[in-house]
Protein backbone atom coordinates (compact mmCIF):
# COMPACT_ATOMS: atom_id res chain seq x y z
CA UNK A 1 30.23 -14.23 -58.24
CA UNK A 2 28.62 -13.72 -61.77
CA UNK A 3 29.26 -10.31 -63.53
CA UNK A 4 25.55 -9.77 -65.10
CA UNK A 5 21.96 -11.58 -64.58
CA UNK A 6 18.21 -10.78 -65.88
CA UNK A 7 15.64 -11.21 -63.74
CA UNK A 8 11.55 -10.94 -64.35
CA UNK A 9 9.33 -10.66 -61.29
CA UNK A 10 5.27 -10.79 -61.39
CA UNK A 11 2.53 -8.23 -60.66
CA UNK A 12 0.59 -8.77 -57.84
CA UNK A 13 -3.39 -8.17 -56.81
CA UNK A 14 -3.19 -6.85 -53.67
CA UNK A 15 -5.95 -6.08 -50.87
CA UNK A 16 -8.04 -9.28 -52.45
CA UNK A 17 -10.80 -7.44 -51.77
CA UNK A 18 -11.24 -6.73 -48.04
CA UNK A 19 -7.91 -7.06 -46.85
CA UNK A 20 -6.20 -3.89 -47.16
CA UNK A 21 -3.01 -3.84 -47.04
CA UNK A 22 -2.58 -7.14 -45.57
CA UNK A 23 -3.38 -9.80 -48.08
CA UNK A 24 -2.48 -9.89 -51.90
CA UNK A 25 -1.09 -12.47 -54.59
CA UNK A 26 0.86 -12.91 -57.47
CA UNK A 27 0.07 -13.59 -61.00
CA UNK A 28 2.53 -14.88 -63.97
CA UNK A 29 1.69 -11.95 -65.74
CA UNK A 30 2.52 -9.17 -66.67
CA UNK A 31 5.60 -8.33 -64.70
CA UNK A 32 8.79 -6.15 -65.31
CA UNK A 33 12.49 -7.33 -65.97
CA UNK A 34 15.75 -6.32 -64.57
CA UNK A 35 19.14 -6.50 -65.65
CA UNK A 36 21.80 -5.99 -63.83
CA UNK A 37 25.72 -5.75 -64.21
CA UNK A 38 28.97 -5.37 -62.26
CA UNK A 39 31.02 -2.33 -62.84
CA UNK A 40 34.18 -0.81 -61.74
CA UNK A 41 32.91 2.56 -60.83
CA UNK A 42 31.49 3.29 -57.31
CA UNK A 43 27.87 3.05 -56.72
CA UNK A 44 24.58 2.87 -59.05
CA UNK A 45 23.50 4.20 -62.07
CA UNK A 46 20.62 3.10 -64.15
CA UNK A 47 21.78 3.08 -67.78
CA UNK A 48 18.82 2.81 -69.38
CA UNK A 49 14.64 2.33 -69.08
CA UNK A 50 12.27 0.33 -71.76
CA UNK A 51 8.21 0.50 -71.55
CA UNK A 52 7.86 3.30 -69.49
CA UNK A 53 7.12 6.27 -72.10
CA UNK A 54 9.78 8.42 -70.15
CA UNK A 55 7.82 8.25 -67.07
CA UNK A 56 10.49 7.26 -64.81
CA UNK A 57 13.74 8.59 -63.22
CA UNK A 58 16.49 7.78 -64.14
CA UNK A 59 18.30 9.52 -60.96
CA UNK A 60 19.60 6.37 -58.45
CA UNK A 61 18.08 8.66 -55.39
CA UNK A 62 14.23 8.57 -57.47
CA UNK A 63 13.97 5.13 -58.95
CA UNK A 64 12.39 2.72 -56.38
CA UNK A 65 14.82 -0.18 -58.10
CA UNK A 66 17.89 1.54 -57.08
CA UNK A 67 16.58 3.39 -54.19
CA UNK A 68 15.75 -0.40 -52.55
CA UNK A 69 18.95 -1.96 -54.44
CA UNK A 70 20.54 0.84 -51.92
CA UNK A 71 19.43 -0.04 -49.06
CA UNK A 72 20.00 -3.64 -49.36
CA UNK A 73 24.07 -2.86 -50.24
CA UNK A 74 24.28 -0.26 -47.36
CA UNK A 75 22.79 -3.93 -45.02
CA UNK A 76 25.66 -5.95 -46.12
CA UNK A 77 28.58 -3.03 -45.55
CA UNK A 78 28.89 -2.78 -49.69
CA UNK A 79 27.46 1.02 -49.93
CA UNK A 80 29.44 1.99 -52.45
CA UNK A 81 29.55 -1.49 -54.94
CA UNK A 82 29.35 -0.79 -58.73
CA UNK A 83 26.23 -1.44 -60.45
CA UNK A 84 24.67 -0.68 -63.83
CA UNK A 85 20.75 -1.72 -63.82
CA UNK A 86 18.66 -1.32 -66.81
CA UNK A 87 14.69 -1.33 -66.34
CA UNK A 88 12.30 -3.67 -68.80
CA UNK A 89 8.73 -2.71 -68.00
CA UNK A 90 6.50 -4.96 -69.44
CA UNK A 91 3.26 -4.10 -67.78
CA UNK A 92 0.71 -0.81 -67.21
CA UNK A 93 2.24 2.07 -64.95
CA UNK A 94 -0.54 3.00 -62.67
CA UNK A 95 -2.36 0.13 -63.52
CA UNK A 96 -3.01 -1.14 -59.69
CA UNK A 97 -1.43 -4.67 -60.69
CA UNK A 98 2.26 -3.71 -58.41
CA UNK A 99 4.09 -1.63 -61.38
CA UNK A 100 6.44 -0.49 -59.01
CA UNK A 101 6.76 -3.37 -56.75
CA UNK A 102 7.64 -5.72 -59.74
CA UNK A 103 10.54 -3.50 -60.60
CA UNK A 104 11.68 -3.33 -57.05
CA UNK A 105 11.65 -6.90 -56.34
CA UNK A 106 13.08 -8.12 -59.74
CA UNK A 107 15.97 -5.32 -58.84
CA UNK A 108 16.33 -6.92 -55.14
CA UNK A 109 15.98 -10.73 -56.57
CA UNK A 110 18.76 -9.62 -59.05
CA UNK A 111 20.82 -8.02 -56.55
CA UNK A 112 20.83 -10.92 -54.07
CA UNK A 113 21.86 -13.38 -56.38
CA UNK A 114 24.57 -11.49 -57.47
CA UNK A 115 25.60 -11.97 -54.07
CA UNK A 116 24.80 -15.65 -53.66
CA UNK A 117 21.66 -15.14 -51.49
CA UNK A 118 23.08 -13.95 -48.53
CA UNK A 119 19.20 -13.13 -47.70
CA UNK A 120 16.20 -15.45 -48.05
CA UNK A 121 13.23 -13.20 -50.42
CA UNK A 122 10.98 -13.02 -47.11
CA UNK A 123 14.19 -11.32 -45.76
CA UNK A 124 13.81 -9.02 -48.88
CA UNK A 125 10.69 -7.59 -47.83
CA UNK A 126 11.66 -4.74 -45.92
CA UNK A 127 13.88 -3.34 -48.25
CA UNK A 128 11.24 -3.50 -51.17
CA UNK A 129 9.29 -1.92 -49.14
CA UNK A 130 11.45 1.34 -48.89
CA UNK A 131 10.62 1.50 -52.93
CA UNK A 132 7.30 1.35 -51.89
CA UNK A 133 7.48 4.02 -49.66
CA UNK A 134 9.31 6.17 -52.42
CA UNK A 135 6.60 5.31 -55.13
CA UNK A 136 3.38 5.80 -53.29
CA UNK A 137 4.51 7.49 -49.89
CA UNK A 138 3.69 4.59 -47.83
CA UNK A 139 5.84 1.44 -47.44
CA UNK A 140 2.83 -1.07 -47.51
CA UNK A 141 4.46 -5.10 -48.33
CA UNK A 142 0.42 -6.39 -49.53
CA UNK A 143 2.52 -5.93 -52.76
CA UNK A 144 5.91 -6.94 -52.75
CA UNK A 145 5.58 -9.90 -50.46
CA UNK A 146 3.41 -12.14 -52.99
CA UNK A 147 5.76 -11.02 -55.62
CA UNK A 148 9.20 -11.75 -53.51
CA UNK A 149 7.70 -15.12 -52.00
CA UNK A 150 4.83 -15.91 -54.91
CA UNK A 151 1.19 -17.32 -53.94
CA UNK A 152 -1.14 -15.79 -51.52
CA UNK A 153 0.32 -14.15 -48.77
CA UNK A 154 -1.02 -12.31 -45.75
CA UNK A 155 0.67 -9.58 -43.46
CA UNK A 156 -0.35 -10.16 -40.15
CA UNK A 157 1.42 -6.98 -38.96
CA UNK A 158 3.91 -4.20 -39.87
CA UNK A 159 5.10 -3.44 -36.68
CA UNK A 160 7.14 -6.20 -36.27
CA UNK A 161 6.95 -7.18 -39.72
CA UNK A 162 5.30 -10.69 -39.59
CA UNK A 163 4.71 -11.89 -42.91
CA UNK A 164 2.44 -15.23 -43.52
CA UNK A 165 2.34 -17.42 -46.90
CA UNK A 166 -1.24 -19.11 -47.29
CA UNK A 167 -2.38 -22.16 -49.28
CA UNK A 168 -4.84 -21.56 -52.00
CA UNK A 169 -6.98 -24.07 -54.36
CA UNK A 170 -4.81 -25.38 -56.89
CA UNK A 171 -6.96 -24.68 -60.25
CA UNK A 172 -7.89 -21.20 -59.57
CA UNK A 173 -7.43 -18.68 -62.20
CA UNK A 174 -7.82 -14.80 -61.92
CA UNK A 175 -9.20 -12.71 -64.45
CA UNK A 176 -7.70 -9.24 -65.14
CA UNK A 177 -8.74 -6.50 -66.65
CA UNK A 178 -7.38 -3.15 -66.96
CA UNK A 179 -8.97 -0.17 -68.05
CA UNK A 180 -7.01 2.51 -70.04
CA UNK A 181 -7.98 4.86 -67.48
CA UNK A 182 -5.76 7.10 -64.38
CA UNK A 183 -6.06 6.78 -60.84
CA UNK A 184 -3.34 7.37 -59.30
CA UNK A 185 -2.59 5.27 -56.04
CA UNK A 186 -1.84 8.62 -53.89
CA UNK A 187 -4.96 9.91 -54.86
CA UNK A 188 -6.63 6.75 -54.16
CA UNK A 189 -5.31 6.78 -51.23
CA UNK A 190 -5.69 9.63 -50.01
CA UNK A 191 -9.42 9.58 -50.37
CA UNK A 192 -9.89 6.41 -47.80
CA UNK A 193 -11.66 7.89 -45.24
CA UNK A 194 -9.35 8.00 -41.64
CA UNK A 195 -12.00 6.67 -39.15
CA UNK A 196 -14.52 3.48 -39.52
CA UNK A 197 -17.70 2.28 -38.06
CA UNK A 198 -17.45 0.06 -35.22
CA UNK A 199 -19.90 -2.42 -37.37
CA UNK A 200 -18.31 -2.12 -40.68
CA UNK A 201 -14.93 -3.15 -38.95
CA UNK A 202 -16.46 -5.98 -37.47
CA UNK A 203 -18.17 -7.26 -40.72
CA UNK A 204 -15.10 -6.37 -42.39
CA UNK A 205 -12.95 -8.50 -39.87
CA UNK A 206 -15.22 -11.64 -40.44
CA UNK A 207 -14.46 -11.19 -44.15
CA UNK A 208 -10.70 -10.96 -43.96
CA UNK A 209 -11.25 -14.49 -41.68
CA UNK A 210 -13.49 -15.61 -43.83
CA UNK A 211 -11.25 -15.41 -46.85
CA UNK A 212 -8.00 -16.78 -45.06
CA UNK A 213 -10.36 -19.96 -44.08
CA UNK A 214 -11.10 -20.27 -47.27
CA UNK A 215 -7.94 -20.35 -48.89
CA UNK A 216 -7.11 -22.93 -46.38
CA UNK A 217 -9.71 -25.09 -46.97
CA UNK A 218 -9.97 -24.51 -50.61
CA UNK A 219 -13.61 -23.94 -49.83
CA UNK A 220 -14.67 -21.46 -53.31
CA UNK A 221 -18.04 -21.05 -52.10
CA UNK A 222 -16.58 -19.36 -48.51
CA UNK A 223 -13.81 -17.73 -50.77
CA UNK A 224 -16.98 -16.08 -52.96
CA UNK A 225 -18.66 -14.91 -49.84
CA UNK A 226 -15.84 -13.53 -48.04
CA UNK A 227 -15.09 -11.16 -50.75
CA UNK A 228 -16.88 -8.49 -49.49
CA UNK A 229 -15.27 -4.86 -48.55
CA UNK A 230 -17.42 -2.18 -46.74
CA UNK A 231 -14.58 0.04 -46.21
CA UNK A 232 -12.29 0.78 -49.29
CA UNK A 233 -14.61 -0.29 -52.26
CA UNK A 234 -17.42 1.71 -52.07
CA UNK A 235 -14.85 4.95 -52.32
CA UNK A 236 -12.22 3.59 -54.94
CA UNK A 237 -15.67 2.15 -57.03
CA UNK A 238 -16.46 5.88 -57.75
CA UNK A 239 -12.78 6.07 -60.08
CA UNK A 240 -13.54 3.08 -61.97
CA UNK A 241 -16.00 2.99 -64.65
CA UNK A 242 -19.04 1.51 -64.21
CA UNK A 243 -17.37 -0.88 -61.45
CA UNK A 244 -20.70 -2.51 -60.56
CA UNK A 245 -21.94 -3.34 -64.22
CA UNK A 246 -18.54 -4.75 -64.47
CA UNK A 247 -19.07 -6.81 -61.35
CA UNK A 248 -22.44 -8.10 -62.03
CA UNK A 249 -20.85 -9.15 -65.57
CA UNK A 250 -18.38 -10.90 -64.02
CA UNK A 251 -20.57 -12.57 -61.16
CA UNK A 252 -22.98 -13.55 -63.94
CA UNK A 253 -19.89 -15.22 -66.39
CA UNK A 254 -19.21 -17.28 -63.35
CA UNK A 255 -16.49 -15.17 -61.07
CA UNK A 256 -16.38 -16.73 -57.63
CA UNK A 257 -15.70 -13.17 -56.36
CA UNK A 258 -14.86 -9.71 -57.90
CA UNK A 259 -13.28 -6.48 -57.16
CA UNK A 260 -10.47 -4.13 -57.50
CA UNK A 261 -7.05 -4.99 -57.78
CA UNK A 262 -4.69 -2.39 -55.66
CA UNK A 263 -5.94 1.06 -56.01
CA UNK A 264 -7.04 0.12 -59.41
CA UNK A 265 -8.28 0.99 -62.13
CA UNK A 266 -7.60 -2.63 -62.56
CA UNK A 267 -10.42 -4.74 -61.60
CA UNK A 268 -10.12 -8.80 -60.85
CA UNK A 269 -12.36 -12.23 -61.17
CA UNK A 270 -11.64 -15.36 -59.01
CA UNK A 271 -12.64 -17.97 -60.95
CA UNK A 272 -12.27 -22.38 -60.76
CA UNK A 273 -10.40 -22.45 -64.26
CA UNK A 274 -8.72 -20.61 -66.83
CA UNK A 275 -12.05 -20.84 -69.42
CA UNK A 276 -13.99 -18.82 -67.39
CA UNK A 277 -11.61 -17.20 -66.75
CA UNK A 278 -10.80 -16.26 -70.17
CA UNK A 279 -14.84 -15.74 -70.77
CA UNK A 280 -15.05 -12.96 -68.14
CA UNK A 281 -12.20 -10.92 -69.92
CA UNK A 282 -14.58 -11.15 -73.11
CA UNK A 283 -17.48 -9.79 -71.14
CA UNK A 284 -15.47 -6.90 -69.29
CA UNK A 285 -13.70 -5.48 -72.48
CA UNK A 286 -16.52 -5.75 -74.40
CA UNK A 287 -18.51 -3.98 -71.81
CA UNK A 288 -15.33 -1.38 -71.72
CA UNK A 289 -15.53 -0.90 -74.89
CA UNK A 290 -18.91 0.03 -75.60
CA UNK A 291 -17.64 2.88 -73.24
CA UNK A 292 -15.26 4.00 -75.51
CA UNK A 293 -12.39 2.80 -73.07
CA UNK A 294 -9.41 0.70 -74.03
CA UNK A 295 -8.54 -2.06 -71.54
CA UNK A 296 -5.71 -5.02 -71.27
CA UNK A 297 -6.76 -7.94 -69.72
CA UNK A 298 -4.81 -11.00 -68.68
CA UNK A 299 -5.57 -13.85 -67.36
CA UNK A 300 -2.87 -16.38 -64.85
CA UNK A 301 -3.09 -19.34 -62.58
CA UNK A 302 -1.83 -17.98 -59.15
CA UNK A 303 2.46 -17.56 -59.46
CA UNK A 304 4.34 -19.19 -57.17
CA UNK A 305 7.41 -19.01 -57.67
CA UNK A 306 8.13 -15.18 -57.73
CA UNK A 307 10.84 -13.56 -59.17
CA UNK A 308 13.24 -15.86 -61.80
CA UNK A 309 16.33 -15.72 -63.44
CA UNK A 310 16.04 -15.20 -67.18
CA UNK A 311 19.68 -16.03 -68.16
């Protein structure tokens, strides 16, 4: 058993547009680092945070990398096993691109390779998903499954957990961009309305099909189409600024599809290759800017591989 390893795991878009909750994927970056040691003393502490501007607990019981690291040592009878964790975070808090999720997986990858993989990373996913559950209030795995497993994924259900990787074309690129502004994924959550139209469900199930066919048969033109959501987008649009400009620039520059990435702000281009890719960042921050906003933008072929050892 080593004593120490460093581990990076991805961000992640998740919903893809009309699948709430139940479809995301990973990018190769940004993402967060974890390293972790062995100690003699009883139980967790986290010795130390970078990248977070003091944001984040450093209390074992409040840190979703602890909090799931927990849960996975209670599983295999080691509750009380000695562990020091420091937290890298390389990418925007808040930014809807998995800020929480990357920490908790690379703390869970870490963790399980320190003890020789008694658990496969699909096997990971419910414990991840108790970080979830601490960072936003609900354990949702559109997240921390692409980033545990890497490429597309889709969650076919919760309740049992039944977790689905999908194929994807092998040159496509997505665009991010994220603007410098806050929207909290609570709030954004919070303001989903409860109850749906019977017709918006049904054009909204068609989609979700629509874009899992797609995938499958690498089909970019049904991908485009399918990336349509009547339910979540037109409320979350509303905290983004100008969202629709945004997605017409995008469209125009040659996006196969557009929308927002989580509960945003961060907003995302599918797109055949990394130059246009590249081309519709331009576009967006220069749009952004004219606003007066500040934005980060990155752009990644789909990751899949997931979480890796650094050391």
């Amino acid at each position: 058993m080593r004593n120490s390893i460093k581990v990076f795991a991805p961000a992640t878009v998740a919903n893809v547009v009309c699948g709430y909750d139940v479809l995301g994927f990973a990018v190769n970056a940004p993402g967060d680092e974890v390293v972790m040691r062995l100690t003699e003393t009883k139980g967790i502490i986290i010795s130390k945070i970078t990248g977070d501007g003091g944001k984040l607990p450093l209390s074992p019981e409040k840190n979703t990398v602890s909090a799931s690291v927990q849960h996975y040592l209670n599983h295999i009878g080691k509750p009380d096993f000695g562990l020091d964790i420091e937290l890298h975070k390389k990418m925007p808090i808040g930014s809807g691109l998995g800020s929480s999720s990357a920490s908790t997986v690379a703390g869970l990858f870490a963790v399980n390779s320190l003890f020789d993989n008694l658990l496969t990373n699909q096997e990971l996913v419910p414990f991840a998903m108790k970080g979830e559950e601490l960072a936003c209030g609900y354990g949702h795995a559109d997240n921390v499954a692409p980033a545990l497993m890497g490429g597309f994924v889709l969650i076919r259900s919760y309740e049992p957990l039944d977790i689905i990787s999908l194929p994807h074309p092998e040159d496509m690129h997505a665009a991010i961009v994220y603007p410098e502004v806050d929207v909290p994924t609570k709030d954004a959550r919070q303001m989903i309305r409860s109850k749906v139209l019977l017709k918006d469900a049904v054009t909204q199930w068609g989609n979700v099909a629509g874009l899992v066919s797609g995938l499958f048969m690498k089909d970019y033109d049904l991908i485009g189409r399918s990336m349509t959501d009547v339910l979540v987008e037109p409320t979350r649009a509303i905290l983004i600024p100008d969202f629709y400009v945004l997605r017409q620039l995008a469209l125009g520059a040659g996006a196969i599809g557009f929308g927002i990435s989580g509960s945003g702000p961060s907003v995302f281009a599918l797109t055949k290759d990394a130059e246009t890719a590249n081309k519709i960042t331009e576009k967006l921050q220069s749009h952004l800017k004219g606003l007066a906003i500040n934005s980060l933008s990155f752009v990644s072929e789909v990751n899949k591989k997931g979480p890796v050892i650094l050391d």
